[in-house]
Protein backbone atom coordinates (compact mmCIF):
# COMPACT_ATOMS: atom_id res chain seq x y z
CA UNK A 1 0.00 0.00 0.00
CA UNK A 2 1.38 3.19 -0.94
CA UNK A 3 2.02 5.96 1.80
CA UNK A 4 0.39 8.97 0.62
CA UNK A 5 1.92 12.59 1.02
CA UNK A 6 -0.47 14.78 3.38
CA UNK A 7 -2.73 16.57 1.25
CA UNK A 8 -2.45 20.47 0.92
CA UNK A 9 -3.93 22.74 3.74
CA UNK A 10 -7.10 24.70 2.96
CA UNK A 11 -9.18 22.30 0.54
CA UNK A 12 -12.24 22.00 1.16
CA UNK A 13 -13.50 18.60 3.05
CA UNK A 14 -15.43 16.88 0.20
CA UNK A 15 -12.60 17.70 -1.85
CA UNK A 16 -10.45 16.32 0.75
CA UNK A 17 -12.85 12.82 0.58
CA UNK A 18 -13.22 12.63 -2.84
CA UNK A 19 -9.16 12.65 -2.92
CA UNK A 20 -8.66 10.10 0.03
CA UNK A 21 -11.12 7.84 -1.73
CA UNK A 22 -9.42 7.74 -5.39
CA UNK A 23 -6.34 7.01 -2.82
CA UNK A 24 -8.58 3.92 -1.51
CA UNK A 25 -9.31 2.61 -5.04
CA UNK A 26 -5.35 2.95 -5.86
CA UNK A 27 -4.48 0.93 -3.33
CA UNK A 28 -7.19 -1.83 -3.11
CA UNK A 29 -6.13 -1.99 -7.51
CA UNK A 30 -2.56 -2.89 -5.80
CA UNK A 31 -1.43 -1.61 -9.62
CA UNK A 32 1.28 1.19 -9.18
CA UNK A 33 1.29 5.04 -11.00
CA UNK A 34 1.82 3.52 -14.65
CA UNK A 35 0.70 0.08 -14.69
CA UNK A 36 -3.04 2.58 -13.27
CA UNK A 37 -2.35 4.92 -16.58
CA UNK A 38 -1.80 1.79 -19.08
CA UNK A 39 -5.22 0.17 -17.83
CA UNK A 40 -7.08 3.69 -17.30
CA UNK A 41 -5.34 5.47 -20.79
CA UNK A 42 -4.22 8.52 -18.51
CA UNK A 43 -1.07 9.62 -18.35
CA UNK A 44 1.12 8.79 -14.80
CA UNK A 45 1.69 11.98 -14.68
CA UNK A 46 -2.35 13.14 -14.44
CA UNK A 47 -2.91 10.08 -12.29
CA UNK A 48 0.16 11.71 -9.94
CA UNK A 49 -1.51 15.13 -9.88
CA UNK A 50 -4.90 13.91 -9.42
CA UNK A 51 -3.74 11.39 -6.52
CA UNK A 52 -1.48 14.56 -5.15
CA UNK A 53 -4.33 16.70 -4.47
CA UNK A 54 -3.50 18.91 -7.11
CA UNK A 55 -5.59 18.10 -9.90
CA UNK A 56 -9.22 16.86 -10.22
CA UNK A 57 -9.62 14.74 -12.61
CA UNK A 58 -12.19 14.18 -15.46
CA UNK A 59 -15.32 12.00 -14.66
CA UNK A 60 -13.93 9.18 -17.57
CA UNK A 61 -10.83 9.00 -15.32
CA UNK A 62 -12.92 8.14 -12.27
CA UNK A 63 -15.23 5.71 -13.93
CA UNK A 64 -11.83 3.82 -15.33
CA UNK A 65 -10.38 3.81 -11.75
CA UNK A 66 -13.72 2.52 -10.19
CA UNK A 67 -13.83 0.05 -12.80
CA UNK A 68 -9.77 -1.27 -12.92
CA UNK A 69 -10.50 -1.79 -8.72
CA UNK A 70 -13.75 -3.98 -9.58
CA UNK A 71 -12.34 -6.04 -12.12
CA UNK A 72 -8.86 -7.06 -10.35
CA UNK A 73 -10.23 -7.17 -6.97
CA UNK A 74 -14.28 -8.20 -7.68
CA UNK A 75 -15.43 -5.52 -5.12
CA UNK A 76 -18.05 -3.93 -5.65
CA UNK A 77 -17.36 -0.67 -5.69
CA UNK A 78 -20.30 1.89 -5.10
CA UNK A 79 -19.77 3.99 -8.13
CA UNK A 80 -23.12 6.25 -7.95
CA UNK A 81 -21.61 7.52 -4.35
CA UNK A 82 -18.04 7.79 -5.60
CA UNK A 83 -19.26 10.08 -8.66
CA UNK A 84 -21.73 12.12 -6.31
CA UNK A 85 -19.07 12.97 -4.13
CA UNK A 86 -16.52 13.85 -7.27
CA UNK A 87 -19.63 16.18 -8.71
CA UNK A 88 -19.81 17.76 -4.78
CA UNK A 89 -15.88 18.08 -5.15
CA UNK A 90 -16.29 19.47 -8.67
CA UNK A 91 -18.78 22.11 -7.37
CA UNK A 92 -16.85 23.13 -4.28
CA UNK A 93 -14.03 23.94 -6.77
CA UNK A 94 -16.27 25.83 -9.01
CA UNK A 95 -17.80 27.50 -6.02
CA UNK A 96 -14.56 28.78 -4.03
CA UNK A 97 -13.14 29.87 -7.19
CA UNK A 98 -12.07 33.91 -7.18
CA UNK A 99 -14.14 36.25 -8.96
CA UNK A 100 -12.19 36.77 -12.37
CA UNK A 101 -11.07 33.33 -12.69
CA UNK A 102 -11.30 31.92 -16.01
CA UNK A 103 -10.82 28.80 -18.04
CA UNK A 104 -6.87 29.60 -18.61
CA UNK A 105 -6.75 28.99 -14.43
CA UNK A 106 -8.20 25.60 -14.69
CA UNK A 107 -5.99 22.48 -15.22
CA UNK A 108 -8.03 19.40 -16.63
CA UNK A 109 -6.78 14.91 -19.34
CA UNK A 110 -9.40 17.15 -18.76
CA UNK A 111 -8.75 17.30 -15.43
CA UNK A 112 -10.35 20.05 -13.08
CA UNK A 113 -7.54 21.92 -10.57
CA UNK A 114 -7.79 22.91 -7.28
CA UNK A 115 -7.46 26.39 -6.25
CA UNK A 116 -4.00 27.66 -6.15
CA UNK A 117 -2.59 26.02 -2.74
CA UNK A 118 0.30 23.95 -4.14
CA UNK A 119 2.64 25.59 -6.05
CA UNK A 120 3.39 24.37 -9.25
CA UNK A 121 6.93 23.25 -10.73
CA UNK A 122 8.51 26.39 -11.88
CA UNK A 123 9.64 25.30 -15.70
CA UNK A 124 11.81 26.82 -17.50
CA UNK A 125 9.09 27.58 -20.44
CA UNK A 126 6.67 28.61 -17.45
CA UNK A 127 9.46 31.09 -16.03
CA UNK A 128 10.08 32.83 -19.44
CA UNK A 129 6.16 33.29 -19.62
CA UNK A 130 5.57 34.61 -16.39
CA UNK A 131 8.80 37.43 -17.14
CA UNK A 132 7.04 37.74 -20.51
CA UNK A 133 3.75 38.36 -18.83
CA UNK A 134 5.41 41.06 -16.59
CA UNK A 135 6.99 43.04 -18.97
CA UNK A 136 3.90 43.68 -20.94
CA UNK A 137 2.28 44.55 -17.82
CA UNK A 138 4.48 47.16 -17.18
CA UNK A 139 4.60 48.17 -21.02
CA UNK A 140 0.38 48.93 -20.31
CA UNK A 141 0.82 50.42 -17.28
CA UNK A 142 3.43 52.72 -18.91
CA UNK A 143 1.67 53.27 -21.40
CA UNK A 144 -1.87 54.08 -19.18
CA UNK A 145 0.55 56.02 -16.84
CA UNK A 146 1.55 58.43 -19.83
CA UNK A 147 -1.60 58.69 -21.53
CA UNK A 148 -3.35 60.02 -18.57
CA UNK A 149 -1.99 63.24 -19.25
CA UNK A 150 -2.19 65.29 -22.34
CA UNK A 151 0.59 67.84 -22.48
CA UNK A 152 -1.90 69.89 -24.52
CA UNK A 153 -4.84 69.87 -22.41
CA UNK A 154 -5.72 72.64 -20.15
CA UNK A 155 -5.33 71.84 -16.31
CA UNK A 156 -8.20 70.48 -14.13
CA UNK A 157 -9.22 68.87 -17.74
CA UNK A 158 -9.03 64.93 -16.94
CA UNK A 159 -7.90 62.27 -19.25
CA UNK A 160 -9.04 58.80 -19.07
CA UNK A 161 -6.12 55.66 -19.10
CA UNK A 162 -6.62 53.08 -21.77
CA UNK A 163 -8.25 49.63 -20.98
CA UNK A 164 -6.46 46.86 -22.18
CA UNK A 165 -8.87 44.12 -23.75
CA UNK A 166 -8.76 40.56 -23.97
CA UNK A 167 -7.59 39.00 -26.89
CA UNK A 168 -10.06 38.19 -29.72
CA UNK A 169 -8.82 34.99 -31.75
CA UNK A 170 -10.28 33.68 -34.96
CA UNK A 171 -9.54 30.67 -37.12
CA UNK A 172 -8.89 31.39 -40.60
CA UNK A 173 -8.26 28.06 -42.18
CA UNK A 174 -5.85 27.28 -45.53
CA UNK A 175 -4.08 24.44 -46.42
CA UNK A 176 -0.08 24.91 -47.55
CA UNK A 177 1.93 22.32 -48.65
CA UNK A 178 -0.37 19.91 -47.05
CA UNK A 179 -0.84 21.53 -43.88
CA UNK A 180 -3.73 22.95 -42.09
CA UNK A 181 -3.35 26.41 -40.40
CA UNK A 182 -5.33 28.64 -38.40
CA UNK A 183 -3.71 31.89 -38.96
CA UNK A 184 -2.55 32.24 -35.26
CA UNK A 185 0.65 30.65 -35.33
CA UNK A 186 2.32 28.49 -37.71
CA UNK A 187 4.37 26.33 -34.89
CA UNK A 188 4.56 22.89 -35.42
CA UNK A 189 6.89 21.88 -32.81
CA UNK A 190 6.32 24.18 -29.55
CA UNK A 191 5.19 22.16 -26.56
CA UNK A 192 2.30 23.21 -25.32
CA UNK A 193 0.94 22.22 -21.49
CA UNK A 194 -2.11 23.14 -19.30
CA UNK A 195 -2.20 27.13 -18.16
CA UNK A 196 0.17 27.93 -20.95
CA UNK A 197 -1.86 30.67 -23.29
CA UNK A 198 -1.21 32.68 -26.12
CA UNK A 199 -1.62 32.35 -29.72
CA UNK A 200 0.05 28.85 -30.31
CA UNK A 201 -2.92 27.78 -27.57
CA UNK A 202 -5.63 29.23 -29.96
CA UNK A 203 -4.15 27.60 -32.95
CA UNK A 204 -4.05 24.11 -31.56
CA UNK A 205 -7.65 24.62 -30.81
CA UNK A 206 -8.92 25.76 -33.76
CA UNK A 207 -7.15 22.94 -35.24
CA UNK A 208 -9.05 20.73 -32.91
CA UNK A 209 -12.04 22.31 -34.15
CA UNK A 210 -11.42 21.53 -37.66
CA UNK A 211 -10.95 17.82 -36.48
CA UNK A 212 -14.47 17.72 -34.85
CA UNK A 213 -12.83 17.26 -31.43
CA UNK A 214 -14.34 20.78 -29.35
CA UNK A 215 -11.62 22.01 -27.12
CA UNK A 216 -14.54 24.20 -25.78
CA UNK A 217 -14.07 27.41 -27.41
CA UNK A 218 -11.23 29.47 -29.02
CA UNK A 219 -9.70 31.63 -26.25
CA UNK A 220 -6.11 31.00 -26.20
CA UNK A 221 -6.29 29.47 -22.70
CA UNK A 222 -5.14 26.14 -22.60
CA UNK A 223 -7.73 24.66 -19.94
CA UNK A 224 -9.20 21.63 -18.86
CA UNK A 225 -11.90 21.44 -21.85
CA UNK A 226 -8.61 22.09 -24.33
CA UNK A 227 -6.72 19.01 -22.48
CA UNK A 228 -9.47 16.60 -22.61
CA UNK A 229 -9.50 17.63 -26.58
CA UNK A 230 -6.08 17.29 -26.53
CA UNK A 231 -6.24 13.60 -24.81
CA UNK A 232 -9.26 12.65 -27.25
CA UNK A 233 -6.88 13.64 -30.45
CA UNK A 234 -4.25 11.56 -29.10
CA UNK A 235 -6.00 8.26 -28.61
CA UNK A 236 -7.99 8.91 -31.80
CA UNK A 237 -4.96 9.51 -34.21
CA UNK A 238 -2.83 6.82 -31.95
CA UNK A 239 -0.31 9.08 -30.08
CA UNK A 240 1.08 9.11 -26.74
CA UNK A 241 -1.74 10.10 -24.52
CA UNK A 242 -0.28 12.45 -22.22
CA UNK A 243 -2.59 15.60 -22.87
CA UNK A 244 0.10 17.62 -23.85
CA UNK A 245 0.94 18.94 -27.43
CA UNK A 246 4.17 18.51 -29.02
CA UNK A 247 5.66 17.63 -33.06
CA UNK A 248 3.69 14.45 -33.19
CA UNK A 249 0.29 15.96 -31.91
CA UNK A 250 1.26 19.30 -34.05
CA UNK A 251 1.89 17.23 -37.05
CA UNK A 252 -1.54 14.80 -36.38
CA UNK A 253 -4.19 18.03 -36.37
CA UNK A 254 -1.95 19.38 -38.91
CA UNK A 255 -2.36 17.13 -41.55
């Protein structure tokens, strides 16, 4: 049996059961991390976050769990009560969440995250975004800062800073040299990852869009909906399932 890691202080307590009892199921399967994600078709990786307490994961991924423990062990596992308390876990998420929060916060093979108690692993990709991010924060703010002033209006005559809007994407198909592109990015071998966004994000979704697989809408986020595309590409078109994007999945939705 494995011995867990305490879970992270502040979830909620049906979160904090609906963790524990995947934890149950893992153990009574006696299967470890990846011999779970070769019977289940989730990555060891998800099953490590979900298991961690830092990712929920999607509903298919509890049904496979509940049924790997029932077939190698012949309980009988009460499935209606384990997926009640995952949609009470689901909605205590969706309920402490902080007003603002969007899709590109979320973290779902279409798993859904927790709220931001556990730091993530700082990558090196991640740390060039967030320095990214922060520089054209303080480009706007600059910017507002300067243009709140006219140096040709009278005094006492107020100006009003500009309000920076989010990002509109579209997806403008054509096909070159037997290729499919979008029109936001022509990448074909950046990795892509949940809470990454920008326009490589909104590419791979429209391209999942042209595929017939919805990744939920065409927002540059890549969230939970997006992954659980992402995972539903990969098994479709035979590719590591892993619910992240790289040449291979590029080169699949591409074609």
């Amino acid at each position: 049996m494995a011995r867990w890691k305490e879970l992270p202080g502040g979830l909620d307590p049906v979160v904090v059961e609906f963790i524990g009892q995947l934890r149950r199921l893992k153990d009574a399967s006696g299967l470890s991390v990846h011999r779970l994600a070769a019977r289940t078709g989730y990555s060891a990786s998800s099953w490590e976050r979900y298991l961690s307490g830092r990712l929920l994961p999607p509903t298919a991924a509890v049904e496979a769990l509940a049924a790997v423990t029932c077939t190698d062990t012949g309980a009988d596992t009460d499935t209606a009560r384990l997926m009640a308390l995952y949609a009470a876990a689901v909605d205590s998420w969706h309920r402490d969440r902080p007003t603002g929060h969007t899709d590109a916060d979320e973290d779902e093979e279409g798993g859904e995250p927790l709220p931001n108690l556990v730091p993530r692993p700082v990558t090196r990709r991640r740390l060039y975004l967030t320095a990214a991010g922060a520089a054209v924060a303080g480009a706007l703010i600059a910017v507002a800062a300067m243009t709140e002033f006219d140096s040709g209006a009278s005094a006492g005559s107020p100006r009003t800073a500009a309000v920076a809007h989010p990002i509109a994407y579209a997806c403008t198909y054509v096909r070159r040299h037997g290729s499919w592109y979008a029109g936001n990015s022509d990448t074909s071998s950046d990795v892509l990852e949940v809470d990454m966004s920008g326009p490589e994000v909104a590419e791979l979704q429209c391209l999942l869009q042209r595929a017939g697989i919805s990744p939920g809408g065409v927002d540059g986020n890549f969230g939970p909906l997006t992954e659980s595309a992402v995972i539903s590409a990969q098994k479709r078109y035979h590719l590591d399932v892993d619910g992240q994007v790289g040449p291979h999945t590029w080169a699949a939705l591409r074609g």
